[in-house]
C-alpha atoms as a PDB file:
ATOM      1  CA  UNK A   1      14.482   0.741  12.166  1.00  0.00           C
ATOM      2  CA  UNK A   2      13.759  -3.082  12.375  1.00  0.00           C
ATOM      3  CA  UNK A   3      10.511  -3.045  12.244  1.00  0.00           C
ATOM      4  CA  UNK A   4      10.359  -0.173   9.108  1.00  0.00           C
ATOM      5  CA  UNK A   5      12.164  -2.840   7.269  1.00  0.00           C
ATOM      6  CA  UNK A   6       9.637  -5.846   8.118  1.00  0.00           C
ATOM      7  CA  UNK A   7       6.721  -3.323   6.998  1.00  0.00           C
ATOM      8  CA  UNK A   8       8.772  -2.338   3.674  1.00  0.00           C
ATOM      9  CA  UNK A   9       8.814  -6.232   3.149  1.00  0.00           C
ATOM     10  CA  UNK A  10       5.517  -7.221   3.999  1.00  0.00           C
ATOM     11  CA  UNK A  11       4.018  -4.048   2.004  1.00  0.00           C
ATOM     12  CA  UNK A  12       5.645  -5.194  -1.106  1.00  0.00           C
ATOM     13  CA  UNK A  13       4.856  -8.713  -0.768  1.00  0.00           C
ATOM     14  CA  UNK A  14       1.196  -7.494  -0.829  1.00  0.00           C
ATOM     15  CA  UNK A  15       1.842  -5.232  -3.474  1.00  0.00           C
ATOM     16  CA  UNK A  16       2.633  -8.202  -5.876  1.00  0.00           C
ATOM     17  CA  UNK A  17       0.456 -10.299  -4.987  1.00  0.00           C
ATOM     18  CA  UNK A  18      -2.539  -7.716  -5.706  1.00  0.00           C
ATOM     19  CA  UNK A  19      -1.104  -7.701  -8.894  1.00  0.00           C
ATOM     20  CA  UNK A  20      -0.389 -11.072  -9.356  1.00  0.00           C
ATOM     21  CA  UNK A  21      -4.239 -11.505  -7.952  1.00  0.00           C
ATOM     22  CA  UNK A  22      -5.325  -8.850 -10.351  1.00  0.00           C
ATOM     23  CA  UNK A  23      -3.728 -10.727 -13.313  1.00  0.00           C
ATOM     24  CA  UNK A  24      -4.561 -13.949 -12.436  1.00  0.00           C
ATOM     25  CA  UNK A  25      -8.158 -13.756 -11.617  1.00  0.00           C
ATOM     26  CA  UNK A  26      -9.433 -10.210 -12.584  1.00  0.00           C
ATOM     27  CA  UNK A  27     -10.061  -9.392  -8.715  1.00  0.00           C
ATOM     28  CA  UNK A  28     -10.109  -5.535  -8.928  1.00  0.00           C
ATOM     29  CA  UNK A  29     -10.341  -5.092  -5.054  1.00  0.00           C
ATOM     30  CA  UNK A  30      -6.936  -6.757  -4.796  1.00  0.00           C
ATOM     31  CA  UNK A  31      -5.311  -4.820  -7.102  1.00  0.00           C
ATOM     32  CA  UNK A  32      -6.631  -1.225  -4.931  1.00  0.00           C
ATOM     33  CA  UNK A  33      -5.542  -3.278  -1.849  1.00  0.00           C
ATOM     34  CA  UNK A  34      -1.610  -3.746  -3.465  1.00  0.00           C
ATOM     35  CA  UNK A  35      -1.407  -0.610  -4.790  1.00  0.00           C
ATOM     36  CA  UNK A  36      -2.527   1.101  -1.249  1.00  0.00           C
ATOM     37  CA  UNK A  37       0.568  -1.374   0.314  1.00  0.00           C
ATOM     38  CA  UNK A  38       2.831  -0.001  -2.136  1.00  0.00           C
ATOM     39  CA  UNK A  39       2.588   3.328  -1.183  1.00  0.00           C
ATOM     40  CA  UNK A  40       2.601   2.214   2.463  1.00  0.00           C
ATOM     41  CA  UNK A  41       6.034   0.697   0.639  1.00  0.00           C
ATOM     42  CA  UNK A  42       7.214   3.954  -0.581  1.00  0.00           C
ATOM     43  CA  UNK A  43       6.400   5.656   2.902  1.00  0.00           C
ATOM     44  CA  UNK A  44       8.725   2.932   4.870  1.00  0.00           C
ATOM     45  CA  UNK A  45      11.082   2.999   2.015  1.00  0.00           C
ATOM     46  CA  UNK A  46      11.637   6.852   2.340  1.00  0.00           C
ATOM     47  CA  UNK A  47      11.856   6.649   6.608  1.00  0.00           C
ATOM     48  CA  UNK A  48      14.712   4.250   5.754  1.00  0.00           C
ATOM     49  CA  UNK A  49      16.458   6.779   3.615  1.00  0.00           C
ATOM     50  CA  UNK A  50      16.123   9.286   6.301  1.00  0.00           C
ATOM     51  CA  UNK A  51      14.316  11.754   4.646  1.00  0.00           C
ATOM     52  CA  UNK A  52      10.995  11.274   6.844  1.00  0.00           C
ATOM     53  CA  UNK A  53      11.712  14.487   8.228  1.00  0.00           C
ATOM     54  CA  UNK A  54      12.127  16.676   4.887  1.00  0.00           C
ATOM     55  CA  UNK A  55       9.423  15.086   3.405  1.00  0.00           C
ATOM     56  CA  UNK A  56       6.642  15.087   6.554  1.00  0.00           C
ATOM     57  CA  UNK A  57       3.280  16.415   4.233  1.00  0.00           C
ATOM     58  CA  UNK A  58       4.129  14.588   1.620  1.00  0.00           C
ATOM     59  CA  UNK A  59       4.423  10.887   3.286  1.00  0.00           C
ATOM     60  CA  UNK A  60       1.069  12.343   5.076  1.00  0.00           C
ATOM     61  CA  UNK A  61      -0.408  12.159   1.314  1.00  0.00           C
ATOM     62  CA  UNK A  62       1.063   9.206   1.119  1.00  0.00           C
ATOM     63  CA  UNK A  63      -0.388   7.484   3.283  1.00  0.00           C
ATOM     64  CA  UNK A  64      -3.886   8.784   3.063  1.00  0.00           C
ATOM     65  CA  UNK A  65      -4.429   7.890  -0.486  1.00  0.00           C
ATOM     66  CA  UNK A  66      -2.548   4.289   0.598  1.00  0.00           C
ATOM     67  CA  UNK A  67      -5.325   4.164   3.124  1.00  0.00           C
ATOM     68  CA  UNK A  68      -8.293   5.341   0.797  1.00  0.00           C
ATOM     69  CA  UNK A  69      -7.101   2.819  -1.724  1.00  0.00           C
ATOM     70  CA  UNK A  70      -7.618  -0.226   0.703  1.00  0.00           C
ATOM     71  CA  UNK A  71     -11.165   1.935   1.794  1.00  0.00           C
ATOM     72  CA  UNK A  72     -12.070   1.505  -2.167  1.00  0.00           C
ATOM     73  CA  UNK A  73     -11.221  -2.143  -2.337  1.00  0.00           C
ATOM     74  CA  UNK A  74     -13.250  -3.096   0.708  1.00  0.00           C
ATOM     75  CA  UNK A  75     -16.120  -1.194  -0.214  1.00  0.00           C
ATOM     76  CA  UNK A  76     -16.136  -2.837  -3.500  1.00  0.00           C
ATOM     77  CA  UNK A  77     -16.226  -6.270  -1.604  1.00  0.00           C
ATOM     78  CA  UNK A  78     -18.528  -5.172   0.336  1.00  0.00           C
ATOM     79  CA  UNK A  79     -21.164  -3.738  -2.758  1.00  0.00           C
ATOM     80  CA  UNK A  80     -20.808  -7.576  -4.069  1.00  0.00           C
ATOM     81  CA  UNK A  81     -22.754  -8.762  -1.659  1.00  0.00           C
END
């Protein structure tokens, strides 16, 4: 459970500071890259409630599109160069 709740904290500290990023200096890639960690947030935030198990398929989703969005904000580092 320890190390749900370090993950839950780190995730969110990325989330805002792909916003903050965002905001601040228009970087689009760090936005997709925050918004992935928050739903890696959500996923660690609904283990910690217990409800992993009742909601298996859709913390699958979850995570996916989490991972695609950080897939989407290297790629569009990467089509910069």
């Amino acid at each position: 459970m320890e190390i749900t709740i370090v993950n839950l904290i780190l995730a969110l500290v990325i989330l805002v500071m792909g916003i903050w990023a965002y905001r601040t200096k228009g970087a689009g890639f760090a936005l997709y890259t925050g918004l992935g960690f928050g739903l890696f947030a959500i996923s660690h935030l609904l283990t910690l409630l217990g409800l992993a198990d009742t909601l298996n398929a859709l913390l699958i989703v979850i995570r996916i599109v989490g991972y695609l969005l950080v897939i989407v904000a290297l790629y569009l580092v990467l089509k910069k160069s």
